[in-house]
N, C-alpha and C. Protein backbone atom coordinates (compact mmCIF):
# COMPACT_ATOMS: atom_id res chain seq x y z
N UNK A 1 78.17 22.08 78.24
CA UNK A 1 76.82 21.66 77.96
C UNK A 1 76.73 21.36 76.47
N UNK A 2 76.08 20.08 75.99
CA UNK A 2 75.87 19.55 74.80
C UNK A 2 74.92 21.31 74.00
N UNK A 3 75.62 21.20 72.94
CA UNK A 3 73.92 21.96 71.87
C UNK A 3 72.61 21.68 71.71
N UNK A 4 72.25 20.06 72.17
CA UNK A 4 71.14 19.84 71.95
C UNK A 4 70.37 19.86 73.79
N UNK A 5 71.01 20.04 74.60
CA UNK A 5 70.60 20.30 76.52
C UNK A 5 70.02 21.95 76.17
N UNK A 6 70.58 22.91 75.27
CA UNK A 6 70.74 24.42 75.01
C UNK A 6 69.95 24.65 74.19
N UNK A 7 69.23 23.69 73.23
CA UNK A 7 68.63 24.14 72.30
C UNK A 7 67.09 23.50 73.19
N UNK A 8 67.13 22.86 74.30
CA UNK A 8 66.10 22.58 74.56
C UNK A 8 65.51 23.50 75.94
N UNK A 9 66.46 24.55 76.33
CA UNK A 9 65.70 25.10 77.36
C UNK A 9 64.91 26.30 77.05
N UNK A 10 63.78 26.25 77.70
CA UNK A 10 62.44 27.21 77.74
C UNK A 10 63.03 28.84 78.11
N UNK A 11 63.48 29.59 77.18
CA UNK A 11 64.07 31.01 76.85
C UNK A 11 63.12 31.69 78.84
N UNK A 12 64.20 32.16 79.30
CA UNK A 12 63.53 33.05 80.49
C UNK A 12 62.44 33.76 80.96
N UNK A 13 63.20 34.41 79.40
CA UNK A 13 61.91 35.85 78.90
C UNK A 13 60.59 34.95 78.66
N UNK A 14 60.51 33.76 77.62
CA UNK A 14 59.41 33.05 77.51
C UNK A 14 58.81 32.88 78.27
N UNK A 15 59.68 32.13 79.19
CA UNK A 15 59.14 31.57 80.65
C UNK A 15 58.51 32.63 81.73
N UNK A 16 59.01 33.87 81.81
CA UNK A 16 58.65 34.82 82.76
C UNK A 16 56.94 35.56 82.11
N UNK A 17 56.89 35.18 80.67
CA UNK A 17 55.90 35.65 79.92
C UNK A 17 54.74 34.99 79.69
N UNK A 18 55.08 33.63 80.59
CA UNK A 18 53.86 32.71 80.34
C UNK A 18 53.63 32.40 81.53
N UNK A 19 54.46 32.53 82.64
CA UNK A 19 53.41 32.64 83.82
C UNK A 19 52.62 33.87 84.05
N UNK A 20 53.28 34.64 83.52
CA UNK A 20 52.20 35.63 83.44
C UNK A 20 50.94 35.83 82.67
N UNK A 21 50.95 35.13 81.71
CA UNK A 21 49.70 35.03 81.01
C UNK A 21 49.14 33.79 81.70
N UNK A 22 49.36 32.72 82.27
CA UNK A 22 48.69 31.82 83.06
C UNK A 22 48.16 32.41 84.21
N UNK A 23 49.01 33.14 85.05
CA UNK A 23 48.38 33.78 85.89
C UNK A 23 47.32 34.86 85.82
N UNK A 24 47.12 35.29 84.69
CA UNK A 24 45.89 35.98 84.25
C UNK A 24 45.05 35.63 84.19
N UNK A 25 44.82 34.19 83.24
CA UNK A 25 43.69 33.50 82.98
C UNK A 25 43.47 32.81 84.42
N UNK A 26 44.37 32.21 84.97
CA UNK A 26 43.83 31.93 86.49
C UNK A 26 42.75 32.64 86.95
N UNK A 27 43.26 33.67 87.03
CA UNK A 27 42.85 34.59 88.06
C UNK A 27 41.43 34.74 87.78
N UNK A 28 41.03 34.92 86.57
CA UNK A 28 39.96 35.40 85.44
C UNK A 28 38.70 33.94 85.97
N UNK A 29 39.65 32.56 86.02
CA UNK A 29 38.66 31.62 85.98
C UNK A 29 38.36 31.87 87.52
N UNK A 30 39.29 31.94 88.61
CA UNK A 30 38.95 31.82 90.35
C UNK A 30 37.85 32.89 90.35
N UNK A 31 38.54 34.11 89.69
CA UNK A 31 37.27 34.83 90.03
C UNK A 31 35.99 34.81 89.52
N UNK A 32 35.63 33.76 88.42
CA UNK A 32 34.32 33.49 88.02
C UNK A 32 33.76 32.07 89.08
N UNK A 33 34.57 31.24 89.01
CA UNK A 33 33.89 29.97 90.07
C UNK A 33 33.53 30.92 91.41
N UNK A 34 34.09 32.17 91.37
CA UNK A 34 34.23 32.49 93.38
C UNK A 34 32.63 33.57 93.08
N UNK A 35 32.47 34.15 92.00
CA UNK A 35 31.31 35.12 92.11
C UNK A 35 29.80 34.78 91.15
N UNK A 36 30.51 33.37 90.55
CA UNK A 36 28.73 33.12 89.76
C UNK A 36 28.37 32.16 90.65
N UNK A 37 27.54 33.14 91.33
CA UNK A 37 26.41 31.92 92.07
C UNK A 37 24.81 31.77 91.35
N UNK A 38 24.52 30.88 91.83
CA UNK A 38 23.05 30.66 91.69
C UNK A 38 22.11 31.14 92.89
N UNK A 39 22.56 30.97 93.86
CA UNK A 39 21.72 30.34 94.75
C UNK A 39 21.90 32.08 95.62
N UNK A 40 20.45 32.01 96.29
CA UNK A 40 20.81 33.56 96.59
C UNK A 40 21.17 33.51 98.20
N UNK A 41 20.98 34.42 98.72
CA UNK A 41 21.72 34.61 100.28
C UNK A 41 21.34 34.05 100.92
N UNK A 42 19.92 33.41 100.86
CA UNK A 42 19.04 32.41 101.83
C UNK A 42 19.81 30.87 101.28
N UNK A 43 20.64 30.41 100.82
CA UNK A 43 21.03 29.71 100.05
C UNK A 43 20.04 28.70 98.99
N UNK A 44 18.90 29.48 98.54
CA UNK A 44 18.29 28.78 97.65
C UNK A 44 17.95 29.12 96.44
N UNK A 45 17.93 28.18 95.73
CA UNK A 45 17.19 28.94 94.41
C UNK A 45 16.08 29.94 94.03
N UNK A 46 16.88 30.78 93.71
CA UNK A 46 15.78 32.10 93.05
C UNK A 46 14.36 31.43 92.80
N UNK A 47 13.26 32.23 93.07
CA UNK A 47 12.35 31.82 92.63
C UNK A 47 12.32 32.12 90.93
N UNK A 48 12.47 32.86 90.46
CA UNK A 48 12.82 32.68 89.23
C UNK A 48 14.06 33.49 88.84
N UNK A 49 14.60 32.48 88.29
CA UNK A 49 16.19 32.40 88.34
C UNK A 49 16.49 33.41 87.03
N UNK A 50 17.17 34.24 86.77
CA UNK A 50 17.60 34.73 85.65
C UNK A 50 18.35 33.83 84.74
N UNK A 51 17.11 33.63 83.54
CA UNK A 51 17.84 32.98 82.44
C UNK A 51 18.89 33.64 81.55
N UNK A 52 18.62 35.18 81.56
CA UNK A 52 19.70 35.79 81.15
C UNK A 52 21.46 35.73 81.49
N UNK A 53 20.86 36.08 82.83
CA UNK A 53 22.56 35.68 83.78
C UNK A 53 22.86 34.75 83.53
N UNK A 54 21.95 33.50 83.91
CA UNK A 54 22.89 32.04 83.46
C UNK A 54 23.49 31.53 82.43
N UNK A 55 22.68 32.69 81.05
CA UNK A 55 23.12 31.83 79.94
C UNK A 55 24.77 33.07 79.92
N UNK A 56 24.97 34.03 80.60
CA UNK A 56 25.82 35.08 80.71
C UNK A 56 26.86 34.24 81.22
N UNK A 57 26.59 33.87 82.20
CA UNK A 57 27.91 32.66 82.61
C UNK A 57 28.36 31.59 81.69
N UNK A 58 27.55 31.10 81.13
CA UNK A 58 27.99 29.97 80.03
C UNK A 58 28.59 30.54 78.79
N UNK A 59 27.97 31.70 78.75
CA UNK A 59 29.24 32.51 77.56
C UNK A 59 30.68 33.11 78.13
N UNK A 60 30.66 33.67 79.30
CA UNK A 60 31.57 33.92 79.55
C UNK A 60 32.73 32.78 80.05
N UNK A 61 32.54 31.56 80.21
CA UNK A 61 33.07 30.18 80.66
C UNK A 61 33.39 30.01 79.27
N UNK A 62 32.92 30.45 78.33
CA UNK A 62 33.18 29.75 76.78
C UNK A 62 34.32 30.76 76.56
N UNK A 63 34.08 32.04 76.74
CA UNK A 63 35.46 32.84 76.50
C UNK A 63 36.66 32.39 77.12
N UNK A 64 36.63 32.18 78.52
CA UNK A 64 37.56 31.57 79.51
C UNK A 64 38.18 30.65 79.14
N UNK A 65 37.78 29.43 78.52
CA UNK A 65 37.78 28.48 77.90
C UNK A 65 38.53 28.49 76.44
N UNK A 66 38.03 29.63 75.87
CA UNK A 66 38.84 29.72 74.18
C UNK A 66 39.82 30.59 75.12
N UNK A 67 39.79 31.27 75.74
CA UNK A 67 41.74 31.80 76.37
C UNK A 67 42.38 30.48 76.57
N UNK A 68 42.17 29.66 77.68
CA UNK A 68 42.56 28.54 78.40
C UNK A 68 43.56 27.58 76.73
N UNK A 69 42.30 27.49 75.95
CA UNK A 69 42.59 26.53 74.56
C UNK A 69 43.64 27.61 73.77
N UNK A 70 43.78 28.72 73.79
CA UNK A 70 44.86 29.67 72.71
C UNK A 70 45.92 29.48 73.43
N UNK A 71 46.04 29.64 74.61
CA UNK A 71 46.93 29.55 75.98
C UNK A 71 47.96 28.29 75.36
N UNK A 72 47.45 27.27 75.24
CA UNK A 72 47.71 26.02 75.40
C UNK A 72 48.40 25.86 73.49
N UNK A 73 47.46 26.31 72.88
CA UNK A 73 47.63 25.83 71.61
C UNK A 73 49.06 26.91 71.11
N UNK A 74 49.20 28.29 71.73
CA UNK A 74 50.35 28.43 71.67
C UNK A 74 51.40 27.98 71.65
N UNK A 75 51.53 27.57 73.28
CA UNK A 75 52.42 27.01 74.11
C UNK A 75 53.21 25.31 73.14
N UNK A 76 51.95 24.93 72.74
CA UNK A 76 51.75 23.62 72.07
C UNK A 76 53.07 23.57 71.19
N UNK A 77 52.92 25.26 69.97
CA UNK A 77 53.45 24.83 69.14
C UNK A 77 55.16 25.42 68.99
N UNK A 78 55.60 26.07 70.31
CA UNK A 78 56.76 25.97 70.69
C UNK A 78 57.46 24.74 70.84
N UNK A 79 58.84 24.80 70.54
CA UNK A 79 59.53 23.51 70.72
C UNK A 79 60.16 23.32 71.92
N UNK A 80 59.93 24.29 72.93
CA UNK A 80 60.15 24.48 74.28
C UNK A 80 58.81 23.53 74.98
N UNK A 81 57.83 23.14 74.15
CA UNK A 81 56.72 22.10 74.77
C UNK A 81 57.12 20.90 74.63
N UNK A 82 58.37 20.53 74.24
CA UNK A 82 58.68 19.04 73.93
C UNK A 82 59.70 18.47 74.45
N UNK A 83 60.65 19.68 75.50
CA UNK A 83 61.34 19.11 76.27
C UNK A 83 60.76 18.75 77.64
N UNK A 84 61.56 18.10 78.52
CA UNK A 84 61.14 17.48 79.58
C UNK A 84 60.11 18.68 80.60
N UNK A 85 60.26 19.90 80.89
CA UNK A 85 59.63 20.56 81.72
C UNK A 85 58.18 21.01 80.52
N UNK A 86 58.43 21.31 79.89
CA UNK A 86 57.85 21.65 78.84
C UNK A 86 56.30 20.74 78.75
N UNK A 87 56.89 19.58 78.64
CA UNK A 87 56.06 18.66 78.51
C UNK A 87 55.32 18.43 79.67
N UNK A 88 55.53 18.56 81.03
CA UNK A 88 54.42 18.52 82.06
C UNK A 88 53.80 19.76 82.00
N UNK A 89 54.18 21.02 81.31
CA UNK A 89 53.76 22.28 81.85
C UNK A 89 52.11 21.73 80.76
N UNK A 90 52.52 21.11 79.36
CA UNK A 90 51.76 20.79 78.53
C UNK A 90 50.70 19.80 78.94
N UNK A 91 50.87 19.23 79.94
CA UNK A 91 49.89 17.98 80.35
C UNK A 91 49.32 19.01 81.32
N UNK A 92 49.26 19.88 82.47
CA UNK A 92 48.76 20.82 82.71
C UNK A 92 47.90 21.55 82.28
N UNK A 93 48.20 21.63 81.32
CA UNK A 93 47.51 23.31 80.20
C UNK A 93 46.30 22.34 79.73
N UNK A 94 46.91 20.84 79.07
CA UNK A 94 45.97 20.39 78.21
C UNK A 94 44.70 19.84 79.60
N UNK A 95 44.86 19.68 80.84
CA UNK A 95 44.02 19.19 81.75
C UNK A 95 42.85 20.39 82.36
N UNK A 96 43.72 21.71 82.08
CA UNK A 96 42.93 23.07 81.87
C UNK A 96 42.04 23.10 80.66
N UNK A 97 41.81 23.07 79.62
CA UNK A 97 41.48 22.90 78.55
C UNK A 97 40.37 21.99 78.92
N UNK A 98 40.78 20.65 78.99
CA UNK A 98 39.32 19.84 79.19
C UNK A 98 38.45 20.26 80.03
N UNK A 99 38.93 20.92 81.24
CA UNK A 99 37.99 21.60 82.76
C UNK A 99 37.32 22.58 82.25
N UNK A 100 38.21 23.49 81.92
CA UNK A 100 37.04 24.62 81.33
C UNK A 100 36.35 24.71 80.06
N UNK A 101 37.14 24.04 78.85
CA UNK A 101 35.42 23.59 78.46
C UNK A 101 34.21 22.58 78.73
N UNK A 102 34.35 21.41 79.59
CA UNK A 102 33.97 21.01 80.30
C UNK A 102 32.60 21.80 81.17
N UNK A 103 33.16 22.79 81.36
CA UNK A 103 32.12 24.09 82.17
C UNK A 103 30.98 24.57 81.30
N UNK A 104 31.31 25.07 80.02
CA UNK A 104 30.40 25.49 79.00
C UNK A 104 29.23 25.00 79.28
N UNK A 105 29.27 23.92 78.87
CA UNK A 105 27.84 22.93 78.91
C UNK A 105 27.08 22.79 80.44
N UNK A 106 27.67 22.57 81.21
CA UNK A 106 27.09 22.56 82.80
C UNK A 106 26.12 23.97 83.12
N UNK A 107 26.97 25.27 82.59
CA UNK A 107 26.41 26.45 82.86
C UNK A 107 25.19 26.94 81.71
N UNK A 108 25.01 25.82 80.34
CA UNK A 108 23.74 25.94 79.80
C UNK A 108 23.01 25.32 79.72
N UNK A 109 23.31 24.23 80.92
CA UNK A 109 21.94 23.50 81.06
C UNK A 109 21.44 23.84 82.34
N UNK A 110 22.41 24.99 82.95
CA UNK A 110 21.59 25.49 84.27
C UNK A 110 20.50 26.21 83.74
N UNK A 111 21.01 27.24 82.33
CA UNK A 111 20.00 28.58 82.14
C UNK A 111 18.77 28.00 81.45
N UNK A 112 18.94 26.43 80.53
CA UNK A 112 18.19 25.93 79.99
C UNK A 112 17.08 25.25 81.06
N UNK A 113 17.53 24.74 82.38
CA UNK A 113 16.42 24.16 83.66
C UNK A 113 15.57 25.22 84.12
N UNK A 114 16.48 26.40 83.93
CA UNK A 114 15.77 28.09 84.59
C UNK A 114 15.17 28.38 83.39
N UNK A 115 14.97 28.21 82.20
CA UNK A 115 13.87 28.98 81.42
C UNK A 115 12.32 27.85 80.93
N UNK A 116 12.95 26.45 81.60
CA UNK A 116 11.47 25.91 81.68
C UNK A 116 11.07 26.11 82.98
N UNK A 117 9.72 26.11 82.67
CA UNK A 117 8.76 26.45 83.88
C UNK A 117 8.50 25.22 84.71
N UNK A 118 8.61 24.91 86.09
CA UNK A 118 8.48 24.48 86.31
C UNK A 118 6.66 23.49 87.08
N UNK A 119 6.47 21.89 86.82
CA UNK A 119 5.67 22.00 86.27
C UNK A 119 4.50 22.38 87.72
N UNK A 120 3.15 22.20 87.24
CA UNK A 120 2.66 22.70 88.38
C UNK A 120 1.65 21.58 89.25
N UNK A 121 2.32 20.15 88.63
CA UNK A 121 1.70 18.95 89.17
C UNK A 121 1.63 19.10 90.68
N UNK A 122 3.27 18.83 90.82
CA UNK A 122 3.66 18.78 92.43
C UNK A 122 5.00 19.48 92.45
N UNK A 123 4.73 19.69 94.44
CA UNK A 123 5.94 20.46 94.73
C UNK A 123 7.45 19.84 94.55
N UNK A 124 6.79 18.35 94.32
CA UNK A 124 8.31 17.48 94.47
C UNK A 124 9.00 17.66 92.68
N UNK A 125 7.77 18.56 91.91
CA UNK A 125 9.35 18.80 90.52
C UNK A 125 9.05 19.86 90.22
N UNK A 126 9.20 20.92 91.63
CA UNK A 126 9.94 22.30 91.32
C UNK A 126 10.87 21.72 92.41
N UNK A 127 10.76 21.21 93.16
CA UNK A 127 12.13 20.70 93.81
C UNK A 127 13.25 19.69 93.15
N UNK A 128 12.92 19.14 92.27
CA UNK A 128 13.86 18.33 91.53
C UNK A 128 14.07 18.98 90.22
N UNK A 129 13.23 20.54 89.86
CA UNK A 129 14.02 21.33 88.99
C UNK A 129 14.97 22.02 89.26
N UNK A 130 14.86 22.55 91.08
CA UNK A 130 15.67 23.65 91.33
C UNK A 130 17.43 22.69 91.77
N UNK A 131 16.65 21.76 92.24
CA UNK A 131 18.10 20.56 92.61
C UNK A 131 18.77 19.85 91.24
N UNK A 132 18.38 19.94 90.25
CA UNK A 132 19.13 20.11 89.03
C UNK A 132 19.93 21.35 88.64
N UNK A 133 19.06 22.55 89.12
CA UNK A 133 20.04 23.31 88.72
C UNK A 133 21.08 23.82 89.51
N UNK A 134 20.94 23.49 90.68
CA UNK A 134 22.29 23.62 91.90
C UNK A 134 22.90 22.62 91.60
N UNK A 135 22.60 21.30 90.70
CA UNK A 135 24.08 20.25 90.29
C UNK A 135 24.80 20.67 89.26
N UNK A 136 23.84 21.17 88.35
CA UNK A 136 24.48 22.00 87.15
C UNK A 136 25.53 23.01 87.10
N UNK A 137 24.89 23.82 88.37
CA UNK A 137 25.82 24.91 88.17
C UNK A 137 26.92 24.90 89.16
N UNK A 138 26.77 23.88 90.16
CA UNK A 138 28.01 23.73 90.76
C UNK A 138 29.16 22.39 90.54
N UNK A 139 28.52 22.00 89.60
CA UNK A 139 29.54 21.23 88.39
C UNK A 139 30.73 21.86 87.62
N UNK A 140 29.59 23.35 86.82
CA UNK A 140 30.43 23.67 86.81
C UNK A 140 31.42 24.69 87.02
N UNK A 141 30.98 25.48 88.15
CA UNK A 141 32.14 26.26 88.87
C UNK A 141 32.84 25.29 89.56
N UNK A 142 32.74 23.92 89.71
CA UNK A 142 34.26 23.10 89.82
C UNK A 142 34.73 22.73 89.00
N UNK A 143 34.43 22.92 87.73
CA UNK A 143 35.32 22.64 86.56
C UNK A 143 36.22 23.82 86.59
N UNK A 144 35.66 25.26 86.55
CA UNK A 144 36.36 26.22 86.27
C UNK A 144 37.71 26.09 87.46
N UNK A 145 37.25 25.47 88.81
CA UNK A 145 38.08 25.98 89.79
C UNK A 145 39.20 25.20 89.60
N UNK A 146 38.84 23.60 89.20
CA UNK A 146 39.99 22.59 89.22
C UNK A 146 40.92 23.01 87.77
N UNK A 147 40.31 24.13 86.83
CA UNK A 147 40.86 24.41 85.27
C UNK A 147 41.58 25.26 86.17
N UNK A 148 41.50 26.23 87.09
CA UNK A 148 42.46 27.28 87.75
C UNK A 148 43.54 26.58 88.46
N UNK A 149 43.28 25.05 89.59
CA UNK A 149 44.26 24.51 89.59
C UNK A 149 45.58 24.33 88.47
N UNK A 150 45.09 23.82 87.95
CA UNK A 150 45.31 22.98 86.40
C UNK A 150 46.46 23.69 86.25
N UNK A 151 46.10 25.40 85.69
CA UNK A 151 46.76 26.85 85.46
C UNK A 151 48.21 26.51 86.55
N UNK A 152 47.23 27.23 87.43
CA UNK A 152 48.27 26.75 88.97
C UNK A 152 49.77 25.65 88.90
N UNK A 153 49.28 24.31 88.77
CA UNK A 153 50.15 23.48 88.57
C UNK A 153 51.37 23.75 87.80
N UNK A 154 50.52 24.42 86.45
CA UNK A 154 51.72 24.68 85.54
C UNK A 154 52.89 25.90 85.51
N UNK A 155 51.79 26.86 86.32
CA UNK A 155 52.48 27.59 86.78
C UNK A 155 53.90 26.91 87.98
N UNK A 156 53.37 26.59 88.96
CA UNK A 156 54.67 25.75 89.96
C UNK A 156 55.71 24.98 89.01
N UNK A 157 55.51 24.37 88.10
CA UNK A 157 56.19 23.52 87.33
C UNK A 157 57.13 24.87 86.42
N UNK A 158 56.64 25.62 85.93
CA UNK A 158 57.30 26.87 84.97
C UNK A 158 58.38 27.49 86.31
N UNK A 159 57.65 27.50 87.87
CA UNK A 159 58.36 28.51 88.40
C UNK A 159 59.45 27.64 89.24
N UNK A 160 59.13 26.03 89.32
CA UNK A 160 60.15 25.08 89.44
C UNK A 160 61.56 25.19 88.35
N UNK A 161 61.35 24.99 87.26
CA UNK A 161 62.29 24.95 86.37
C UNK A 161 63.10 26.14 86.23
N UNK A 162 62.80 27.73 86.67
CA UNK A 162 63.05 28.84 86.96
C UNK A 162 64.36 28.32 87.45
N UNK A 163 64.20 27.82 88.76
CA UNK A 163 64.41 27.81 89.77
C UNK A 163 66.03 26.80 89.31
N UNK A 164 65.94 25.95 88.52
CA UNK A 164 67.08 25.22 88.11
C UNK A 164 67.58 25.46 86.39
N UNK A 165 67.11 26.58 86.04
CA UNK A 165 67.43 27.18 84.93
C UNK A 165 69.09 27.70 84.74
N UNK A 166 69.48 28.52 85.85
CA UNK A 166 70.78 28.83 85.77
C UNK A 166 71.69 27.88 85.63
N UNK A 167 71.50 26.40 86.11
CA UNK A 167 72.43 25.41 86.07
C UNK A 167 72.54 24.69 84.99
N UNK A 168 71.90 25.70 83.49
CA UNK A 168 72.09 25.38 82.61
C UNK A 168 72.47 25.68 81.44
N UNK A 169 72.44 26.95 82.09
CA UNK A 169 73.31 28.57 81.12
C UNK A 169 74.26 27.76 80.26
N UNK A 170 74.50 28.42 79.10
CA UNK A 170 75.40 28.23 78.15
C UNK A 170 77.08 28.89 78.90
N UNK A 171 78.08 28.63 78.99
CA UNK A 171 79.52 28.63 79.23
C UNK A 171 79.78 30.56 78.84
N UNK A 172 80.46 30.41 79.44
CA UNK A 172 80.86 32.35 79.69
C UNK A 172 81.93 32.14 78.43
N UNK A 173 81.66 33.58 77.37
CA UNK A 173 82.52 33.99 76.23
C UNK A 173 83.43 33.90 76.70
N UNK A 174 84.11 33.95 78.04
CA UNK A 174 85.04 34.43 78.63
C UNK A 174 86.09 33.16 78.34
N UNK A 175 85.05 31.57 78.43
CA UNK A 175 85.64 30.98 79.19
C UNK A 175 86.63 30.29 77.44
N UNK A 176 88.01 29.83 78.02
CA UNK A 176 88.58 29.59 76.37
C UNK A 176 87.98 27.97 76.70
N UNK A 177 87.86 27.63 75.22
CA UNK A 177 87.78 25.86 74.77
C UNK A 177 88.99 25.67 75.26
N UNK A 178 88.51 24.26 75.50
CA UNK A 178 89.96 23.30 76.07
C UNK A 178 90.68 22.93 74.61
N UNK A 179 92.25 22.96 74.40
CA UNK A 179 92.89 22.94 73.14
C UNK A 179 92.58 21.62 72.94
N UNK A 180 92.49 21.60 71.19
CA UNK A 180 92.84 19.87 71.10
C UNK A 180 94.08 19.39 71.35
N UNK A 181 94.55 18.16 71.56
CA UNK A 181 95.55 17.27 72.54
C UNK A 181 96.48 17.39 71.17
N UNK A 182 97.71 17.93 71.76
CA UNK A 182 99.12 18.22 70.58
C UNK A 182 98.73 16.21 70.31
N UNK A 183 99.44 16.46 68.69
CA UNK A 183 99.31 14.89 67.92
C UNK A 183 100.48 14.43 68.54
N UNK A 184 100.52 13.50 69.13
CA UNK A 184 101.50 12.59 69.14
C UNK A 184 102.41 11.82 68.07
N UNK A 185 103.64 11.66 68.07
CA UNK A 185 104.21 11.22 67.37
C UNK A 185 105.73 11.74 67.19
N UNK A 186 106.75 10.61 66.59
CA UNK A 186 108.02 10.51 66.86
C UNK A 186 108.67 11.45 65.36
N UNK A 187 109.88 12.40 65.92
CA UNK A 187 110.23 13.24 64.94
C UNK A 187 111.09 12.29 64.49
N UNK A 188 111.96 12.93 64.04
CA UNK A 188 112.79 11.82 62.68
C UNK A 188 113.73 13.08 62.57
């Protein structure tokens, strides 16, 4: 194997250490798209919706989000992000990144629709307040979910390359260099 095939593969230990931190933050985002709801058991909007909670979700999507972006900006500045696996795991991470912050904003303009009052003209705009905020907020718990894909992907791609890592091991101490070729040439 060339020095420069060896100097470009993603260290094991690295690799075994960053699906594991992907799989954390996964987990962290599935389980926020799977438990912030809006909408209560009757499937409708609260009559008055907690502006607290909602704006609670949009902070906590912002934390999710600065993991997702450290995640990435790590990863970034390894030189293991610039070889060939490397580099999709990086188009991954960076497609996570846009999704979940992406989310931020969706989840504060839910808490921002829930802390105006809605008006008391007609019934048709507390119905087109509360149907704003079921677009809002299920915008963005699909941002968060497709940012957990995202995770996901890169994860398969990290646990792909696993998978063809050994066929790239550096040569056994064991094994001797091939000699250079005796010089040719006529004695005298």
């Amino acid at each position: 194997m060339n020095p420069d095939s060896r100097r470009e593969l993603i260290p094991r230990a690295t690799t075994f250490h960053l699906i594991d931190a992907l799989n954390a933050v996964r987990g962290k985002l599935s389980g926020a798209f799977e438990q912030w709801e809006l909408l209560d058991d009757t499937g409708r909007v609260p009559a008055s919706p907690s502006y607290t909670a909602l704006l609670q979700h949009a902070a906590d999507a912002q934390a999710l989000a600065r993991d997702v972006v450290q995640l990435t900006a790590d990863f970034a500045r390894t030189t293991s992000s610039t070889n060939r696996a490397g580099s999709a795991v990086l188009a991954h991470l960076a497609s996570a990144v846009t999704l979940s912050s992406q989310a931020v904003p969706h989840f504060a303009e839910t808490a921002q629709t829930a802390l105006s009052p809605p008006r008391p003209h007609s019934e048709n705009d507390s119905y087109l307040r509360d149907n704003r905020m079921v677009v809002e907020h299920a915008t963005a718990r699909a941002c968060l979910r497709r940012a957990a894909q995202a995770l996901g992907d890169a994860v398969q791609e990290l646990t792909e390359y696993l998978d063809f890592h050994p066929f790239f091991l550096t040569p056994s101490h064991r094994q001797s260099p091939v000699p250079p070729p005796k010089p040719g040439g006529r004695h005298r």
